[in-house]
C-alpha atoms as a PDB file:
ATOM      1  CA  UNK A   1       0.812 -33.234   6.992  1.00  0.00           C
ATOM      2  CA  UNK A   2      -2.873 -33.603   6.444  1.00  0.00           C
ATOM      3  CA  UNK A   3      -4.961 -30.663   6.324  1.00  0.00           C
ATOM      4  CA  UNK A   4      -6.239 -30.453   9.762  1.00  0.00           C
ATOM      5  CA  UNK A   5      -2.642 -29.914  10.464  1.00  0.00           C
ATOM      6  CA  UNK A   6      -2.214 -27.278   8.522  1.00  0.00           C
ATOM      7  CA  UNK A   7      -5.728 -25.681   9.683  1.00  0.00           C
ATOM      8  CA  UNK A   8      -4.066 -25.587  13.302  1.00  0.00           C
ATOM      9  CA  UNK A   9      -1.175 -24.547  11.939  1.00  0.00           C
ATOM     10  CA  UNK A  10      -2.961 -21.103  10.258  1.00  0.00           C
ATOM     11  CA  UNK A  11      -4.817 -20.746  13.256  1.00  0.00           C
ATOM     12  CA  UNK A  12      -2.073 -20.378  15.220  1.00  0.00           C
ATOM     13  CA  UNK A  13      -0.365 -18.093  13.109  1.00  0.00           C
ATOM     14  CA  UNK A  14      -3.493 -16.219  13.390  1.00  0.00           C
ATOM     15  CA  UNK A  15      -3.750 -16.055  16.981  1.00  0.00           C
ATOM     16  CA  UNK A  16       0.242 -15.192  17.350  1.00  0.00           C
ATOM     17  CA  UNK A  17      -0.579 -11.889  14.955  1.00  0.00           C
ATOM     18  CA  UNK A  18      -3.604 -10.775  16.648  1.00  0.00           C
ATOM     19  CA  UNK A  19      -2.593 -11.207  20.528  1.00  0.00           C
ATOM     20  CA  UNK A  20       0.428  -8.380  20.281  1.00  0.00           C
ATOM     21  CA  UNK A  21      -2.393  -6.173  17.952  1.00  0.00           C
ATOM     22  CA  UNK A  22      -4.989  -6.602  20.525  1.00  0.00           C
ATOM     23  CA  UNK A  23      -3.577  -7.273  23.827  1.00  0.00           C
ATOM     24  CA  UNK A  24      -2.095  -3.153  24.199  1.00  0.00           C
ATOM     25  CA  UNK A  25      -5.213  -1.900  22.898  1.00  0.00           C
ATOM     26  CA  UNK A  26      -7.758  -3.792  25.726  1.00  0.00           C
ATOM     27  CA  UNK A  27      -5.746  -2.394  28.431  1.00  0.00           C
ATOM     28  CA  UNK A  28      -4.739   0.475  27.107  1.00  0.00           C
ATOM     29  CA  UNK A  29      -8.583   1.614  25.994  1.00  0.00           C
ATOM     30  CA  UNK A  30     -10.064   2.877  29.911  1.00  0.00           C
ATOM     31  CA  UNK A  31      -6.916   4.348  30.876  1.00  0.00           C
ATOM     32  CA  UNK A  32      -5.863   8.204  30.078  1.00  0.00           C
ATOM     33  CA  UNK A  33      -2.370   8.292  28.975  1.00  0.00           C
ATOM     34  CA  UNK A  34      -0.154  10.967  29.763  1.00  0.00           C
ATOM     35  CA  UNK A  35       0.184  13.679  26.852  1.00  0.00           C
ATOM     36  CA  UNK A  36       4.228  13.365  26.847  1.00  0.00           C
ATOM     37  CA  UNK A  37       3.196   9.768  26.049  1.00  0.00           C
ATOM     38  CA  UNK A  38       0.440  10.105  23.637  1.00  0.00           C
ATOM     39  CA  UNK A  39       3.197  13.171  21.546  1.00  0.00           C
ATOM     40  CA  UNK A  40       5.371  10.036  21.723  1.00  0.00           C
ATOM     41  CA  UNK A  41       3.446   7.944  20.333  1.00  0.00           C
ATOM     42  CA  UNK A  42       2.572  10.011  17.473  1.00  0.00           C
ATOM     43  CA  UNK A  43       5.799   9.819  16.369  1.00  0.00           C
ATOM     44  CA  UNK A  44       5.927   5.873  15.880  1.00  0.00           C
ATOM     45  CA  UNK A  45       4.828   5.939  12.570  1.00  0.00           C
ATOM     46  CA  UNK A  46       7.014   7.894  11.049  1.00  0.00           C
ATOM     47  CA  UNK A  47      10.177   5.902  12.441  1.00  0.00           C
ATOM     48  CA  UNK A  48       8.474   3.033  11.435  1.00  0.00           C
ATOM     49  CA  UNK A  49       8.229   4.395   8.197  1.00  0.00           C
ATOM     50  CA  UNK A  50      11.883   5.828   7.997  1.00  0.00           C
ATOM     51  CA  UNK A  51      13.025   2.565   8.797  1.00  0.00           C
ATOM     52  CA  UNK A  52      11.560   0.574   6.256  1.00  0.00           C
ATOM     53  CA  UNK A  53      11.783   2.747   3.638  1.00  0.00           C
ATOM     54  CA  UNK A  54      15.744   3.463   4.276  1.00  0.00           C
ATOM     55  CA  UNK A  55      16.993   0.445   3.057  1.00  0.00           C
ATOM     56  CA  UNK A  56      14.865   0.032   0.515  1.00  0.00           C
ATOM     57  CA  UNK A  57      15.741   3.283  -0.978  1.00  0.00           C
ATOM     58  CA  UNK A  58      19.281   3.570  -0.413  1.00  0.00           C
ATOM     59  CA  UNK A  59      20.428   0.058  -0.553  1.00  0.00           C
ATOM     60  CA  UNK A  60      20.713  -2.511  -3.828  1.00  0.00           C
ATOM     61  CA  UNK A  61      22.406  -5.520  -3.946  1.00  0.00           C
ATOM     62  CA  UNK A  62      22.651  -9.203  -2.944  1.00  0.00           C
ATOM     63  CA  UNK A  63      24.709  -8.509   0.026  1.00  0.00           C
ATOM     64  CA  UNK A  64      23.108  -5.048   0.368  1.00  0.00           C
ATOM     65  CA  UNK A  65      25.151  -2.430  -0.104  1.00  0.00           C
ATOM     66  CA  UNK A  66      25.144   1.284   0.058  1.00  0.00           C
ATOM     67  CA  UNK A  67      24.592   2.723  -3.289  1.00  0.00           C
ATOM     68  CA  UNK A  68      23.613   6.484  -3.890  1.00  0.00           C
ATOM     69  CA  UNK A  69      23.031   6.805  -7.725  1.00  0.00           C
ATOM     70  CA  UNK A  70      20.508   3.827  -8.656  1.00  0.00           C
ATOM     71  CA  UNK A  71      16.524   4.454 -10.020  1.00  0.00           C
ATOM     72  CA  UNK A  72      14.937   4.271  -6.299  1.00  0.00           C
ATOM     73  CA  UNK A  73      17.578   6.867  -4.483  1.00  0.00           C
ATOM     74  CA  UNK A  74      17.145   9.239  -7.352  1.00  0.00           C
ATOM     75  CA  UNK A  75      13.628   8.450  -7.849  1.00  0.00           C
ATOM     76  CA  UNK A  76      13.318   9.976  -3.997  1.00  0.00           C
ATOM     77  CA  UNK A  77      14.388  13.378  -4.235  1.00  0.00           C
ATOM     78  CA  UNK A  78      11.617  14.671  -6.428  1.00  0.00           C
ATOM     79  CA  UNK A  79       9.488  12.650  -4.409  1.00  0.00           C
ATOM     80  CA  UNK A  80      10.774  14.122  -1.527  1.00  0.00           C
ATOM     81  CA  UNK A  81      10.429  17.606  -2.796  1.00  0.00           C
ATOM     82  CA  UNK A  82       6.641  17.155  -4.020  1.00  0.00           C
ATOM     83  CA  UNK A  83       5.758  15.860  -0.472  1.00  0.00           C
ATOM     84  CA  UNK A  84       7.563  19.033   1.084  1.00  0.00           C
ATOM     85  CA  UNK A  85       5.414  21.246  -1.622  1.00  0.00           C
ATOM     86  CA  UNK A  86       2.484  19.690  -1.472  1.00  0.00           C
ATOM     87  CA  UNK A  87       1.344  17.812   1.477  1.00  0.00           C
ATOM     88  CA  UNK A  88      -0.449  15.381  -0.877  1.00  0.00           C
ATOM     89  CA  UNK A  89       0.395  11.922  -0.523  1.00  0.00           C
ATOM     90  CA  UNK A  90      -1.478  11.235  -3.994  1.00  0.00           C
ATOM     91  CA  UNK A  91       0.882  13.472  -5.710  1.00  0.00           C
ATOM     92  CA  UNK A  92       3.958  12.106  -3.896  1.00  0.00           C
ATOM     93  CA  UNK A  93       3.168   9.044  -4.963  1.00  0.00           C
ATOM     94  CA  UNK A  94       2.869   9.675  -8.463  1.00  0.00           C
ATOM     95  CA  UNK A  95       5.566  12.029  -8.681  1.00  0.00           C
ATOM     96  CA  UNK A  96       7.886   8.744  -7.157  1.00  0.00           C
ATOM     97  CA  UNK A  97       6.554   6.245  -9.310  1.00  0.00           C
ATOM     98  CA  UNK A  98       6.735   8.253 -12.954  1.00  0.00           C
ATOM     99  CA  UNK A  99      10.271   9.503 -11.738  1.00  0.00           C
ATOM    100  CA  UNK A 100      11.636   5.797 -10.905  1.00  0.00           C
ATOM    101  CA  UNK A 101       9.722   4.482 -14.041  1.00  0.00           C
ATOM    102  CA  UNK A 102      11.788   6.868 -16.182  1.00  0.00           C
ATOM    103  CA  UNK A 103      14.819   6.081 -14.727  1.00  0.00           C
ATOM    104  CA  UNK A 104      14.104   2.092 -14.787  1.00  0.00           C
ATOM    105  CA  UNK A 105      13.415   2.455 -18.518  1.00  0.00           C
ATOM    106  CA  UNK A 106      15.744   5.140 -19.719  1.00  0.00           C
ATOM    107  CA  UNK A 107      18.756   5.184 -16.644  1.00  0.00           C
ATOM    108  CA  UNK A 108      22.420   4.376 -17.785  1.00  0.00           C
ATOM    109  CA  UNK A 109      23.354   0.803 -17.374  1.00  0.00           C
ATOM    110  CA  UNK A 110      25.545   1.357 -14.430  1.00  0.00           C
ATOM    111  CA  UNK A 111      22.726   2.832 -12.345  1.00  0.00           C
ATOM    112  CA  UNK A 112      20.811  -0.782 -12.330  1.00  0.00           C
ATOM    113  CA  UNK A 113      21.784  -2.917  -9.502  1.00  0.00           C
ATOM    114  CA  UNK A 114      24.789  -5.067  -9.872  1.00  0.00           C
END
């Protein structure tokens, strides 16, 4: 493939992202949505968030696997319980970090994935 090819080829990728990004917002920006909808839609980004952090968190292994005790499970919990406290993502996110960090360098052997 030559590079013109693989200009096309970015351009499409670039197109195929932006269409489903853009298309909902042109026709949704005139139009008044109903409030049961627009509560509903507040509520997207947390699911999307649950769902992408769940597996990361509580799954390890190549297949993944359920596993409660490793560094990013534990590492949640106080990270959990700063957010609760809180309300500051900064602090959440430092709380997480230093916690997992600890238990990366420090943990058991058998708390490392397999």
């Amino acid at each position: 493939m030559n590079t013109e090819d693989y200009l096309w080829i970015v351009a499409g990728m670039g197109i195929v992202t932006y269409l489903p990004r853009w298309l909902p917002l042109a026709a949704l920006n005139r139009t008044p949505m109903p409030e049961w909808l627009c509560r509903w839609l507040d509520l997207i980004p947390s699911a999307i968030l649950g769902a992408l952090l769940f597996p990361a968190v509580w799954t390890t292994g190549s297949p993944k696997h359920f596993m409660v005790l490793h560094p990013a499970s534990l590492a949640a919990i106080p990270a959990l319980w700063t957010a609760i406290k809180t309300r500051s993502l900064g602090w959440t996110a430092v709380i997480g970090m230093a916690v997992y960090w600890l238990l990366e360098t420090w943990a058991p052997a058998w708390m490392h994935t397999p």
